[in-house]
Every structure is written in structure tokens, then in C-alpha cells.
Protein backbone atom coordinates (compact mmCIF):
# COMPACT_ATOMS: atom_id res chain seq x y z
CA UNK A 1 0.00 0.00 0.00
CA UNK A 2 1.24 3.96 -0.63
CA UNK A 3 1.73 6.18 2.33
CA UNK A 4 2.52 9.78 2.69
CA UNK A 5 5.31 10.60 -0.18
CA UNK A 6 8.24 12.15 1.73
CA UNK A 7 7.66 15.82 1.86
CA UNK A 8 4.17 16.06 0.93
CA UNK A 9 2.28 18.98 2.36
CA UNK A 10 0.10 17.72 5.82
CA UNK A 11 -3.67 19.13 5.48
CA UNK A 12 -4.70 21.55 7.81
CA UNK A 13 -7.09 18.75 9.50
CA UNK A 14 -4.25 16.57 10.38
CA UNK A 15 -2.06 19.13 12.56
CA UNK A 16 -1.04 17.24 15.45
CA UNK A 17 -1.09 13.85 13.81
CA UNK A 18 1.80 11.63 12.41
CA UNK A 19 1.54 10.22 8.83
CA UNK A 20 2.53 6.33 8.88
CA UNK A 21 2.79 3.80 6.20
CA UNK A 22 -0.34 1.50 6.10
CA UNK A 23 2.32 -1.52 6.22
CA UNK A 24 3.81 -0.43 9.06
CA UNK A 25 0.21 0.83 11.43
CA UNK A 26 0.12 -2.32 13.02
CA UNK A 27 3.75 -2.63 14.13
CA UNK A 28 3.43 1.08 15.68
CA UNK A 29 0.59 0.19 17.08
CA UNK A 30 2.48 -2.90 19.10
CA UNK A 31 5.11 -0.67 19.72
CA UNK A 32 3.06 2.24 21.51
CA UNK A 33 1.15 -0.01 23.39
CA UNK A 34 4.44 -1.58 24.99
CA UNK A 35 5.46 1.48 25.52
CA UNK A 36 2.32 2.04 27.63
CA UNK A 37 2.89 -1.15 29.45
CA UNK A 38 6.58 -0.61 30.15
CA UNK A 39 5.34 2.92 31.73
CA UNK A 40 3.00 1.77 33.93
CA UNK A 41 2.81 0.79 37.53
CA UNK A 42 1.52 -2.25 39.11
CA UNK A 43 -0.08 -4.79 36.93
CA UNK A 44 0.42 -4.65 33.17
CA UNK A 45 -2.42 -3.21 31.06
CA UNK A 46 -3.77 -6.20 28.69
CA UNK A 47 -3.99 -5.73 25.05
CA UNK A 48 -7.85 -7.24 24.47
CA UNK A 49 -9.48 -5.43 21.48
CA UNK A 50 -12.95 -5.86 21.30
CA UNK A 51 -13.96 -4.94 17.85
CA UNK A 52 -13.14 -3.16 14.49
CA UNK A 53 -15.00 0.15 14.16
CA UNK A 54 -14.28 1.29 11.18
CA UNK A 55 -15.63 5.05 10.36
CA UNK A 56 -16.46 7.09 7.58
CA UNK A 57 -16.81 10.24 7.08
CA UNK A 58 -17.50 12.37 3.69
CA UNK A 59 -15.74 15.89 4.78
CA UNK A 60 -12.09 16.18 6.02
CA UNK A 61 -13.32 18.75 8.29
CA UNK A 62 -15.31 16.08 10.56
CA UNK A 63 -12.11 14.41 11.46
CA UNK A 64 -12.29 16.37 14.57
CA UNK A 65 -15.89 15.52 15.85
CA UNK A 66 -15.09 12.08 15.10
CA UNK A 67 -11.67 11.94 17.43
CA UNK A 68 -13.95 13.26 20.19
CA UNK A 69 -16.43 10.92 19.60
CA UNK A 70 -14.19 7.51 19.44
CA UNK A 71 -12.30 9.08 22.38
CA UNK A 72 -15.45 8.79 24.74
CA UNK A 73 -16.10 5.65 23.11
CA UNK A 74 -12.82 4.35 24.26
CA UNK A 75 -13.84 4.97 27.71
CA UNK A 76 -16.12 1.58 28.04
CA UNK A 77 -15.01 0.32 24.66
CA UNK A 78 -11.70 -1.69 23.62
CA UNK A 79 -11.45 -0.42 19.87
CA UNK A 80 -9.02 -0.50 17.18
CA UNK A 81 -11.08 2.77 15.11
CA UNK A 82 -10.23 3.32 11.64
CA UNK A 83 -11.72 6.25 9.93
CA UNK A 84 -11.97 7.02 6.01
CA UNK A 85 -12.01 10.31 4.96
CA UNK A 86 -12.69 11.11 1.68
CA UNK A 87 -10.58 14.10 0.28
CA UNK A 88 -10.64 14.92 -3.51
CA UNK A 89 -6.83 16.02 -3.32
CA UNK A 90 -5.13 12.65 -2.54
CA UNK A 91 -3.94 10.43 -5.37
CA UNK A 92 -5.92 8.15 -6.65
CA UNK A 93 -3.42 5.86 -6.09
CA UNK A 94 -1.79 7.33 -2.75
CA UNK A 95 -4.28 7.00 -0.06
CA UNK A 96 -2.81 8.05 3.14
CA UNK A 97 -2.72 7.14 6.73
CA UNK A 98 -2.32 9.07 10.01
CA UNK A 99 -2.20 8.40 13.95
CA UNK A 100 -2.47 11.12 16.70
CA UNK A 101 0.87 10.25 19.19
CA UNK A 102 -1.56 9.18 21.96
CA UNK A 103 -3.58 7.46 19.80
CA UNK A 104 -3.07 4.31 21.58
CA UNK A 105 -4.03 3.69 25.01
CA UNK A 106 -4.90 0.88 27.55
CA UNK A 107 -8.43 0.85 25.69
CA UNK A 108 -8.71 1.82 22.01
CA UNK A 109 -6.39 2.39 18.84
CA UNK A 110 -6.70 4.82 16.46
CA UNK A 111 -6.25 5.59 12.59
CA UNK A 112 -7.29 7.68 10.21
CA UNK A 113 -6.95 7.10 6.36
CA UNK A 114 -7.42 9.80 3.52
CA UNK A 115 -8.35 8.54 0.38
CA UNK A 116 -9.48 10.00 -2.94
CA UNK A 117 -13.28 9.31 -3.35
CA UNK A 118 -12.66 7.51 -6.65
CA UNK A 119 -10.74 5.07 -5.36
CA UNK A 120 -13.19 2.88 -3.99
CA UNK A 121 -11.28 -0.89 -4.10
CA UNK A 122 -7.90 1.00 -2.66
CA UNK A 123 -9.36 2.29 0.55
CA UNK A 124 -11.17 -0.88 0.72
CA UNK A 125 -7.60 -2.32 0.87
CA UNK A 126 -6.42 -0.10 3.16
CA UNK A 127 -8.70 -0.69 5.86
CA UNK A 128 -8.77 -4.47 5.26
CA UNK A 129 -5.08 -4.20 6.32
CA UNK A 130 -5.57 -1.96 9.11
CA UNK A 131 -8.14 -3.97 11.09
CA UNK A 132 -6.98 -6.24 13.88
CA UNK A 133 -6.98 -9.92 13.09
CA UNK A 134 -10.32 -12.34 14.30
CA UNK A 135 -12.47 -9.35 15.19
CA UNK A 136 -15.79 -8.23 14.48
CA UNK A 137 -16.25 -5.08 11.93
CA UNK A 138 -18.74 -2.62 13.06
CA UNK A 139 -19.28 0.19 10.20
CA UNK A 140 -20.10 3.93 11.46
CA UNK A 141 -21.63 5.57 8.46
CA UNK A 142 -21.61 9.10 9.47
CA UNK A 143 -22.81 10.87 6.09
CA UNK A 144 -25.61 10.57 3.85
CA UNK A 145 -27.06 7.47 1.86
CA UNK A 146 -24.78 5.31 1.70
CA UNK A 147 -26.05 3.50 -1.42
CA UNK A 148 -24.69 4.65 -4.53
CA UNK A 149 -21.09 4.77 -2.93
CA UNK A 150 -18.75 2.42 -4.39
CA UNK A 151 -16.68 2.31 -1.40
CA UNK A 152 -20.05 1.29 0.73
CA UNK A 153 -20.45 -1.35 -1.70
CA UNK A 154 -16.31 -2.41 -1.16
CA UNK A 155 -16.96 -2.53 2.72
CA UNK A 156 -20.48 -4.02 3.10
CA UNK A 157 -19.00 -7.22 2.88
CA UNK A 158 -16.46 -7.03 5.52
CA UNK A 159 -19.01 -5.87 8.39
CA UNK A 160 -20.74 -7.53 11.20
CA UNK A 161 -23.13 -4.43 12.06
CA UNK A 162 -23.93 -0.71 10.17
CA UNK A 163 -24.72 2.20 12.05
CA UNK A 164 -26.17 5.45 10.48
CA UNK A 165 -27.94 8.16 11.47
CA UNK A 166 -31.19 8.75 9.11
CA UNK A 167 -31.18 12.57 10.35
CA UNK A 168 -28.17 12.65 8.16
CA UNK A 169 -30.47 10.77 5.19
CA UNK A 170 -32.38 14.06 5.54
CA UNK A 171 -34.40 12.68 8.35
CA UNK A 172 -37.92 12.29 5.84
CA UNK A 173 -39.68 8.94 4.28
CA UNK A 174 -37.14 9.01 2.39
CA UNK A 175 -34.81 8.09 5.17
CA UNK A 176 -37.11 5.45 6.51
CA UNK A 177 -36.92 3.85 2.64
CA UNK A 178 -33.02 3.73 3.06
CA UNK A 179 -33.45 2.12 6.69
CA UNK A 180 -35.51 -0.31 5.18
CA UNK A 181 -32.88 -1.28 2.18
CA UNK A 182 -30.26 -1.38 4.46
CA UNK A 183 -32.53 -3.96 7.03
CA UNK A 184 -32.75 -5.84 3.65
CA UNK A 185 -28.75 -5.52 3.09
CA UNK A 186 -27.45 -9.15 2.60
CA UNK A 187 -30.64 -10.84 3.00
CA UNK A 188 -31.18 -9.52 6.44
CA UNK A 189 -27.52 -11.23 7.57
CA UNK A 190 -26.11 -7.83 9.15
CA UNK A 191 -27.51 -5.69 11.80
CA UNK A 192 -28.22 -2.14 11.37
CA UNK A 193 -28.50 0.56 14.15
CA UNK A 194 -30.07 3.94 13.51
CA UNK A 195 -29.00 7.04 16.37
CA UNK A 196 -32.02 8.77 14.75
CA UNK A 197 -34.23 5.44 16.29
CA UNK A 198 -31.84 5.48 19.92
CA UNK A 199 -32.52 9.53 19.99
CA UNK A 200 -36.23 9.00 20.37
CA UNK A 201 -36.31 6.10 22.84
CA UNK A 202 -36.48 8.64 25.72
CA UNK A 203 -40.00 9.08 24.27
CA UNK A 204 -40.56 5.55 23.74
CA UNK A 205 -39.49 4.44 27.36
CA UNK A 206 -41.70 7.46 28.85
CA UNK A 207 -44.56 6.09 26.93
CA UNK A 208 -44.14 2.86 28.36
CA UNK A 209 -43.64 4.15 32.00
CA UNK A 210 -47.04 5.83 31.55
CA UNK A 211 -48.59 2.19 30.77
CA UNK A 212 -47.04 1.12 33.63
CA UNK A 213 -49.11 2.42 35.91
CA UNK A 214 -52.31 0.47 36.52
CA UNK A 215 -55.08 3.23 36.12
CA UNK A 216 -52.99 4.42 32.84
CA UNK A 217 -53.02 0.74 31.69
CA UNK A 218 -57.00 0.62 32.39
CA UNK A 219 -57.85 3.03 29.78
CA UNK A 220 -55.41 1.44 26.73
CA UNK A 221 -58.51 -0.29 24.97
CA UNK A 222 -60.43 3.57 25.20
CA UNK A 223 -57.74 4.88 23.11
CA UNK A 224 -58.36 4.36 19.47
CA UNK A 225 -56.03 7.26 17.26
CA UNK A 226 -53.12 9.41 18.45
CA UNK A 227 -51.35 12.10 17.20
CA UNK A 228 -47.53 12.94 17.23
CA UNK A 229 -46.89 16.56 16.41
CA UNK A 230 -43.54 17.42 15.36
CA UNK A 231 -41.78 20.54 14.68
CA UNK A 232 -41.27 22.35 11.20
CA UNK A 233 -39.65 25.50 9.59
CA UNK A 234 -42.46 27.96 9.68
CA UNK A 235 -41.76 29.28 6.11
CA UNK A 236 -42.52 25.38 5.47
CA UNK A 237 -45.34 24.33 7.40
CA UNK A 238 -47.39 23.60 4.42
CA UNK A 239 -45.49 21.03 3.30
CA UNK A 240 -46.90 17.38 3.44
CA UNK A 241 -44.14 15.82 4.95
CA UNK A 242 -43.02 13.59 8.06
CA UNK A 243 -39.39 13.20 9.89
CA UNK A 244 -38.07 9.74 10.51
CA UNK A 245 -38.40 10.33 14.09
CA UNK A 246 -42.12 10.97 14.27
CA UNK A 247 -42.62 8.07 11.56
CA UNK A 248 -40.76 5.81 13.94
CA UNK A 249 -42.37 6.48 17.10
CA UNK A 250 -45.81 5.82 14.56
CA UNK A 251 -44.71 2.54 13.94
CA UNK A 252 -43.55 1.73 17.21
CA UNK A 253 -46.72 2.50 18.45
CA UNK A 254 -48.83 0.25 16.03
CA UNK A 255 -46.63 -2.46 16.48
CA UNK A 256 -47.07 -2.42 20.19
CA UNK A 257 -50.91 -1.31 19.82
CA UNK A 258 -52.16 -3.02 16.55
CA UNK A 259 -55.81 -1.12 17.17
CA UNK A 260 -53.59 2.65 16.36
CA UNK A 261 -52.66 0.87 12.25
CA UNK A 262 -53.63 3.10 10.37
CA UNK A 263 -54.72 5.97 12.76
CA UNK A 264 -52.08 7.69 13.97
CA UNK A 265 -51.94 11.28 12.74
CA UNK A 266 -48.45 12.98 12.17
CA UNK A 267 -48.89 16.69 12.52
CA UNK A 268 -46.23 19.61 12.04
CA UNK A 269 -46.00 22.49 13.84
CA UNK A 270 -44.32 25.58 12.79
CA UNK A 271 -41.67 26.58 14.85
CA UNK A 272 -38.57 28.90 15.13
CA UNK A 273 -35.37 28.11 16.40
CA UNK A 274 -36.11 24.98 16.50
CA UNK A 275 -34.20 21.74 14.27
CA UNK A 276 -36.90 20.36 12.35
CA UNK A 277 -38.12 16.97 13.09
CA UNK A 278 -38.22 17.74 17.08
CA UNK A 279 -41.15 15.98 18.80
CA UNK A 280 -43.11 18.14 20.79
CA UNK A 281 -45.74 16.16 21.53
CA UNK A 282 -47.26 12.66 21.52
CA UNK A 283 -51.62 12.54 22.52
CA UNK A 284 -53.44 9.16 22.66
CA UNK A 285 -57.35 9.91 21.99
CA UNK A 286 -60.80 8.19 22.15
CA UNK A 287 -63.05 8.59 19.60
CA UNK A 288 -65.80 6.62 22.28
CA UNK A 289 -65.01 8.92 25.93
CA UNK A 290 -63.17 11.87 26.33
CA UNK A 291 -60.16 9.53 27.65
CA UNK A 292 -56.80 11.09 27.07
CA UNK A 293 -52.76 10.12 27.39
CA UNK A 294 -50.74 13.23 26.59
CA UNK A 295 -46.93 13.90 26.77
CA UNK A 296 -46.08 17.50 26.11
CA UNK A 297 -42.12 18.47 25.90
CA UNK A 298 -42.13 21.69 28.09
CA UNK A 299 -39.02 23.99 28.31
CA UNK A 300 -39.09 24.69 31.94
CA UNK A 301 -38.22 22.62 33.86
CA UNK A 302 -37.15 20.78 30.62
CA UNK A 303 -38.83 17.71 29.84
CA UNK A 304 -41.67 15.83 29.11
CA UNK A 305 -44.56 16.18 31.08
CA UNK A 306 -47.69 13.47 31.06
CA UNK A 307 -51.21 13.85 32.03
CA UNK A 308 -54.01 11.25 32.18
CA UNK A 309 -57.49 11.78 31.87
CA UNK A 310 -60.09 9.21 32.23
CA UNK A 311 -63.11 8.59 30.36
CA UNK A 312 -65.69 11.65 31.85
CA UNK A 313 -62.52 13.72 30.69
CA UNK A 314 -60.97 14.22 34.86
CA UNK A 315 -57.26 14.40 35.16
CA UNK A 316 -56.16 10.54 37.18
CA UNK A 317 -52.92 10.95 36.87
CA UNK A 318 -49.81 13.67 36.38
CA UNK A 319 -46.06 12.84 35.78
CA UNK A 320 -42.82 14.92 34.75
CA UNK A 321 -39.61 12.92 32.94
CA UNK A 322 -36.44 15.05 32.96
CA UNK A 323 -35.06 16.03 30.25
CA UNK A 324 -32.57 12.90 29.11
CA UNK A 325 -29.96 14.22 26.51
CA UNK A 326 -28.00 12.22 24.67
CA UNK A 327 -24.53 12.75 22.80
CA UNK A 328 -23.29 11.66 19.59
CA UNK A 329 -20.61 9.55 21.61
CA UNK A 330 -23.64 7.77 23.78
CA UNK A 331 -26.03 7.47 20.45
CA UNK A 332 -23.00 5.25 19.20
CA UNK A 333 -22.10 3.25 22.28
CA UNK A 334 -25.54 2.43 22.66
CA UNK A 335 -25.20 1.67 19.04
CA UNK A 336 -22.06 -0.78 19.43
CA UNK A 337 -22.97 -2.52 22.41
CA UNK A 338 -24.88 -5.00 21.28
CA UNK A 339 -23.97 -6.77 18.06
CA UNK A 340 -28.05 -8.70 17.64
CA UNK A 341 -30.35 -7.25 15.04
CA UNK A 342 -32.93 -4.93 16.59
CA UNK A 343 -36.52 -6.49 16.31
CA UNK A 344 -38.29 -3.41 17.47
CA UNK A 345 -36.63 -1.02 15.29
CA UNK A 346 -37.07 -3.30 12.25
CA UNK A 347 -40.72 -3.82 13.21
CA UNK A 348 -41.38 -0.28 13.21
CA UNK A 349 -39.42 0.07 9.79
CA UNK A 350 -42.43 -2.53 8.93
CA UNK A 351 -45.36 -1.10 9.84
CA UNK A 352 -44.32 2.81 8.17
């Protein structure tokens, strides 16, 4: 494999890391981690991998959010991360690697590879040679569609598990339709994780806590249709459109509650300063009693608050959930950490 030709300018993006051959990663690699052991105290730090997460990325500028990101990873995950960034001013034929000098420590390793985004087969090759023997390959897809993209179509093979974020698909049904291929992918034979589906499971989990409760749970056969209002650019309220995240939640509630197939209403509402797609609310009707489930996101305190009336229309019960955010960094662990397929997500894919 080419490396960095002697002399050859270093982008701006890679200031503070050291080019390396591709043929020689792995034996720096060994060496900085003995290093680490020699300079420890007490007992040795063991070299035990985990997994392959192999990363990419379609701007050079994103190098930086991704370092941050597999650097909390590392935390409570034993990684050797390779990233792929495609820049139009490498060589075809020249694709180059790079390693920050603490880019190895008692949990993760790290690489990143520039290639030229025509040279689909050679960064293939280059990553095939960078990952660590008799591991699984996890693929972190962090750009748009990934079909279409020779290089997706070079890697696909190699990977045990693809994670994407359908916010970055442009978070419509068009997302969900590229979700669905990539469920298909292989005849079903590799898992797919979605941080647009693990961002909205604090709605999903406060949902289910409402159920939880006994009275709540007495009143699931009054409701018959819900609505999920999410929010939109005012100067584009009138469009007939719905985000991935309020389809989702839709399907996950029809799969759970077959009787809501076909009558759950998505609904935007026009709203400044606020990223389109946000749900602000989530309102289980009955078209027989005035029985009502609703969970309103309120700004102060932040969170979502949930209020239960029965069927004369009186308010049973009241409950507030905290605001839970979630990183980039803990969308992906929760991404990684199990390898399985994910039969609720998939199911919901189904019923949209």
C-alpha cells in the first residue's frame, strides 16, 4: 500500500497527527502499546481489542468531531477505530494514513486514512489491512445514503453491524426507505443501528412508563387514534411531509398497539429556532369517551410532562420525565454494544 510521499504537504485537519505507512500501522501500534505497558505501575495493562469500528466520514473537516467521539467511546469500549475520509486532493493511487501520538491507550487504537473518493477498491484495501486480526467489523456511516457509494459497496461485505444516522439521510420517508434497504442488506444477515431510532427512545421508554401504571393501563382499549406533532420550519409548514423520528415512534406505536394501524396522525408544527423533526408532543385519543394520554415536551423545567385523563374527561394521573440528553458519543455506544439485530426497530421500519 502507498503512504505519505516524503515531503508532501500535511492538510490543515491533520495538525497534530503523524503520517505512517499503512504496512507499518500495526507494528506502531504494538510498539506504543508496549510502551504504555513498560510505563506503567503495578499490573500490566492487557492488550484485548474488542472490535473493528471502522468510520467514515465524507468531509475532512469532521475528522475532529469524530476523534472526540471515538475518544469517549474508548472509555467503556476496547477499539481498534479506523476512519476514512474522503478528500478529492489525494492520489488516486496514494491513499494516506495518520495516527495522533496518543492514539493508543490501555483501551482503544486509532487511525485515520485519507483517500481519494474515486478510489473505492484502494481504501477498501487499506482498511482491510488496518483492522486487527479475528475481530468483528462494526461500520459507522456518518454521512448521507450510503447507497450509490462504491466504497459502501467495497466494505459491506467485511461488516458484522452498520450504524447510520437517518437525520443525516435528511431525516424524511425518504430516510425510513433507506433504513428499510439497508434492514434488507445481505438478505437480512447484518444488523443495522439507527442514532435517529436510539434519539427518540427517551419518548418511547416514557410512553411505556405511563402504561405502567395500573389506572394508565386501564384506559389502553379507550384509546383508538393518536397524534404525534412534530416541529417544522415555519416558512414550510405547508409542506406534506413527516421526519423519521415521528414516523418511527408511529410505527412503534402500532406495532405495540395493533388497534392505532392506520390511525395515527403525524402533525407539524411551525416553529422557530427549532431543528426540524423535534417531537413536541405525543396525545393518545378516544373517539368513544373523552379519555386522554398526553406527553407535552415543556421547556421549563425541561422535559416531558404526562397527564391522564379518564373517560368523563378528569385528570387521574400527572407525571414529569427530565429532560434525558443524549450525545453523539452515547447514540454510538448504545449503538455498538450490542452486536443482535434490533426487532423493534425493524418492526417499526415494517409497519411505516
Amino acid at each position: 500500500m502507498s503512504a505519505l510521499d516524503d515531503g508532501a504537504a500535511t492538510p490543515v485537519w491533520t495538525a497534530g497527527f503523524a503520517p505512517v505507512k499503512v504496512e507499518e500501522a500495526e507494528a506502531t501500534l504494538t510498539a506504543r502499546w508496549r510502551e504504555i505497558v513498560a510505563s506503567s505501575s503495578g499490573t500490566p495493562t492487557a492488550r484485548a481489542l474488542t472490535l473493528n469500528l471502522v468510520t467514515f466520514v465524507d468531509r475532512p473537516t469532521a475528522s475532529g468531531e469524530v476523534s472526540k467521539v471515538l475518544n469517549e467511546i474508548a472509555e467503556t469500549h476496547s477499539v481498534r477505530a479506523v476512519t476514512i475520509i474522503e478528500d478529492a486532493t489525494v492520489q488516486e493511487d496514494a491513499p494516506q494514513a495518520f495516527m495522533r501520538p496518543d492514539s493508543v491507550d490501555a483501551f482503544s487504537e486509532e487511525v485515520f486514512v485519507r483517500v481519494n473518493p474515486r478510489a473505492a477498491q484502494s481504501a477498501a484495501s487499506v482498511v482491510l489491512a488496518l483492522l486487527a486480526a479475528d475481530l468483528p467489523v462494526y461500520l459507522w456511516w456518518r454521512a448521507d445514503s450510503p447507497f450509490g457509494r462504491p466504497l459502501f459497496r467495497q466494505l459491506a461485505p467485511l461488516v458484522k453491524k452498520i450504524v447510520v444516522d437517518s437525520m443525516r439521510f435528511g431525516d424524511t420517508t425518504a430516510a425510513l426507505d433507506t433504513l428499510r434497504r439497508l434492514t434488507e442488506h445481505r438478505a437480512g444477515h447484518v444488523a443495522v443501528a439507527d442514532l435517529n431510532w436510539k434519539r427518540i427512545k427517551p419518548w418511547r421508554r416514557e410512553i411505556a412508563a405511563c402504561f405502567d401504571d395500573p389506572t394508565v393501563l386501564e384506559l389502553l382499549r379507550e384509546f383508538d387514534k393518536c397524534r404525534i406533532e412534530f416541529a417544522v420550519d415555519p416558512g414550510h409548514a405547508d409542506a406534506q411531509h413527516k421526519t423519521a423520528r415521528a414516523a418511527l415512534i408511529a410505527g412503534w406505536l402500532a406495532n405495540c398497539m395493533p388497534r392505532l394501524r392506520g390511525r395515527v396522525r403525524l402533525e407539524p408544527v411551525p416553529a422557530d429556532g427549532v431543528r426540524a423533526g423535534r417531537i413536541f408532543a405525543v396525545l393518545f385519543q378516544s373517539t368513544k369517551s373523552r379519555a386522554t394520554l398526553s406527553l407535552m415536551r415543556q421547556e421549563e423545567p425541561r422535559g416531558i410532562a404526562a397527564e391522564t385523563r379518564d373517560a368523563r374527561g378528569q385528570v387521574v394521573r400527572t407525571r414529569f420525565f427530565p429532560e434525558s440528553t443524549q450525545s453523539e458519543a452515547q447514540l454510538l455506544h448504545r449503538s455498538i454494544d450490542d452486536p443482535a439485530r434490533d426487532p423493534m426497530f425493524e418492526a417499526a421500519l415494517a409497519e411505516e
